[in-house]
Protein backbone atom coordinates (compact mmCIF):
# COMPACT_ATOMS: atom_id res chain seq x y z
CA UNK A 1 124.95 -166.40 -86.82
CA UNK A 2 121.51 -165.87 -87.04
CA UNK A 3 119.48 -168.83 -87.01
CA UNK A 4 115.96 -169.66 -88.10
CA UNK A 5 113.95 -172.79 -87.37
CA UNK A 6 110.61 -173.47 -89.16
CA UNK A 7 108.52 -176.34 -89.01
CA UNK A 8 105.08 -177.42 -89.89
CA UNK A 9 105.26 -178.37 -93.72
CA UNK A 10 104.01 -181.31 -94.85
CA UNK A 11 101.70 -182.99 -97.45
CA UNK A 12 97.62 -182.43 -97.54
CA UNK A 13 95.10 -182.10 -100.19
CA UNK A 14 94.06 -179.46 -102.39
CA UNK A 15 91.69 -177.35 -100.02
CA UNK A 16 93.16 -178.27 -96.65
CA UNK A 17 95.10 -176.52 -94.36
CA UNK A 18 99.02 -176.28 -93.10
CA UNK A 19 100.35 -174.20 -90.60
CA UNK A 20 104.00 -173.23 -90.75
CA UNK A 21 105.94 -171.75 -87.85
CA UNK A 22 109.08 -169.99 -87.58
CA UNK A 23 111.15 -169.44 -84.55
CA UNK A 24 113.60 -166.41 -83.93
CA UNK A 25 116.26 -164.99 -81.60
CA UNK A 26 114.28 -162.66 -79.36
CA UNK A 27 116.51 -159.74 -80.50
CA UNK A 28 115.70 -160.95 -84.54
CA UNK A 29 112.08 -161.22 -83.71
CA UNK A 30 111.96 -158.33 -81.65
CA UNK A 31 113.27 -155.63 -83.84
CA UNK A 32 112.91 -156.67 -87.31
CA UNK A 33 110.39 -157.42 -89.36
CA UNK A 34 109.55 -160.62 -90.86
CA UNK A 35 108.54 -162.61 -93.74
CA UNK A 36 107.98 -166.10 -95.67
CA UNK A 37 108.60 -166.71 -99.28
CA UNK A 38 108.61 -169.99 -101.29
CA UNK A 39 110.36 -171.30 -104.18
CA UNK A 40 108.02 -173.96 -106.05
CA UNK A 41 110.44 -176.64 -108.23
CA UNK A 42 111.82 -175.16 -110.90
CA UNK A 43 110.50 -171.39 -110.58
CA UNK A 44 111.64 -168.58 -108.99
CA UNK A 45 111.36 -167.66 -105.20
CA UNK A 46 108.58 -165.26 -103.86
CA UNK A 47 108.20 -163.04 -101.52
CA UNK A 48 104.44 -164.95 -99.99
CA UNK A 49 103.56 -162.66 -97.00
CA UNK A 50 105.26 -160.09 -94.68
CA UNK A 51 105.03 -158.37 -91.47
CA UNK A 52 106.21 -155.38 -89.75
CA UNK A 53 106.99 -155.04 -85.98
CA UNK A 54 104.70 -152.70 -86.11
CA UNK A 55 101.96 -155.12 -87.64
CA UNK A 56 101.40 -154.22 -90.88
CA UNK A 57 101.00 -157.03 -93.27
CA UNK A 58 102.06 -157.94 -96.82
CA UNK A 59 100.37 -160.79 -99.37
CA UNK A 60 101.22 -162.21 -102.61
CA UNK A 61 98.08 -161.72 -104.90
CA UNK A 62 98.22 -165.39 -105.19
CA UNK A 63 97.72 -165.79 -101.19
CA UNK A 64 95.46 -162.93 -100.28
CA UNK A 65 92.49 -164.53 -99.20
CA UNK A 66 94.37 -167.85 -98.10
CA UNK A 67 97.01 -167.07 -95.74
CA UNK A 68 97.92 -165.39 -92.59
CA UNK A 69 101.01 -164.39 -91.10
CA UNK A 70 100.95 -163.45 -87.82
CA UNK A 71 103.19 -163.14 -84.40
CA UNK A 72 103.41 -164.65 -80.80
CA UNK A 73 105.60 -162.37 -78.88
CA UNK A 74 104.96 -165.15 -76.28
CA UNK A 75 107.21 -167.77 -77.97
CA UNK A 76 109.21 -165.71 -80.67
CA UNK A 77 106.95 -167.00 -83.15
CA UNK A 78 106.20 -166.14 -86.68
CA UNK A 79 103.35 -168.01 -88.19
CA UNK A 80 102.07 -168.18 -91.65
CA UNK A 81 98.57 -169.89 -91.54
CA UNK A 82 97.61 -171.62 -95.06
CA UNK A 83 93.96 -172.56 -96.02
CA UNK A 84 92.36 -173.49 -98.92
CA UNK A 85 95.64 -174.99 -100.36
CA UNK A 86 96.22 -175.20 -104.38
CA UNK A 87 98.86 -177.15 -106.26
CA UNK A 88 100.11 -174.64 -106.84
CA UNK A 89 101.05 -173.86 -103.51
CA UNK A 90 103.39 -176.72 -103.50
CA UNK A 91 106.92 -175.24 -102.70
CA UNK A 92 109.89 -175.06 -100.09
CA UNK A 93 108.80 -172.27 -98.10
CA UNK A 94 111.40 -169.91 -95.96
CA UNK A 95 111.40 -167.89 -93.02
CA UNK A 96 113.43 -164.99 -93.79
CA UNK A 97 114.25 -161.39 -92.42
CA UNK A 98 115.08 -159.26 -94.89
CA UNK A 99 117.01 -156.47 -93.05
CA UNK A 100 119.39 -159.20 -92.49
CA UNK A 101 119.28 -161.62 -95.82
CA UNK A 102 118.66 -164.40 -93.22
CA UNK A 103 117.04 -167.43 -93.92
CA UNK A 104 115.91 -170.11 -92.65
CA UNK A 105 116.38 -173.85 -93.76
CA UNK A 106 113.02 -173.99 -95.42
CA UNK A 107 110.27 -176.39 -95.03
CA UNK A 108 108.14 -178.33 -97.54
CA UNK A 109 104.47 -177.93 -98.32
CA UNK A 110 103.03 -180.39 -101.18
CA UNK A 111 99.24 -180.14 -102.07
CA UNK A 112 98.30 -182.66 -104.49
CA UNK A 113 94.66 -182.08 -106.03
């Protein structure tokens, strides 16, 4: 079973800054290319930014601009650096690899304006 550990959510105010991190099997990270998407309370998920193995990059309109994803090969890392938060931004946001339909167990960002 593939699993998926993020971490760095947490609470800040509108126009700070969170940085969320995602670790992967080495194989997982590897080989497949990953993403983040959120699911703000009672709205549908969204895809928020992705990345290739080969290093291309994907944004939500809403996030281009804001956000980051990136790798360290180092650690088996995905990142997905957030600045200039909104409320709107508020949302469970998942590490997920969607070759595989894996998730991870999600991690909470509030920003209160």
């Amino acid at each position: 079973q593939v699993q998926l550990v993020e971490s760095g959510g947490g609470s800040v105010q509108a126009g700070g800054s969170l940085r969320l991190s995602c670790v992967a099997p080495e194989i997982i990270f590897r080989f497949k290319d990953m993403a983040w998407w959120r699911q703000p309370p009672g709205k549908q998920r969204e895809l928020v930014a992705a990345l290739t193995v080969a290093g291309d990059t994907q944004y939500a309109d809403t996030v281009k601009g804001r956000f980051t994803i990136s790798r360290d090969n180092a650690k088996n890392t995905v990142h997905l650096q957030m600045s200039t938060l909104k409320p709107e931004d508020t949302a469970v946001y998942y590490c997920y690899v969607p070759a595989l339909g894996v998730r991870g167990q999600g991690t909470q960002v509030t920003v209160s304006s």
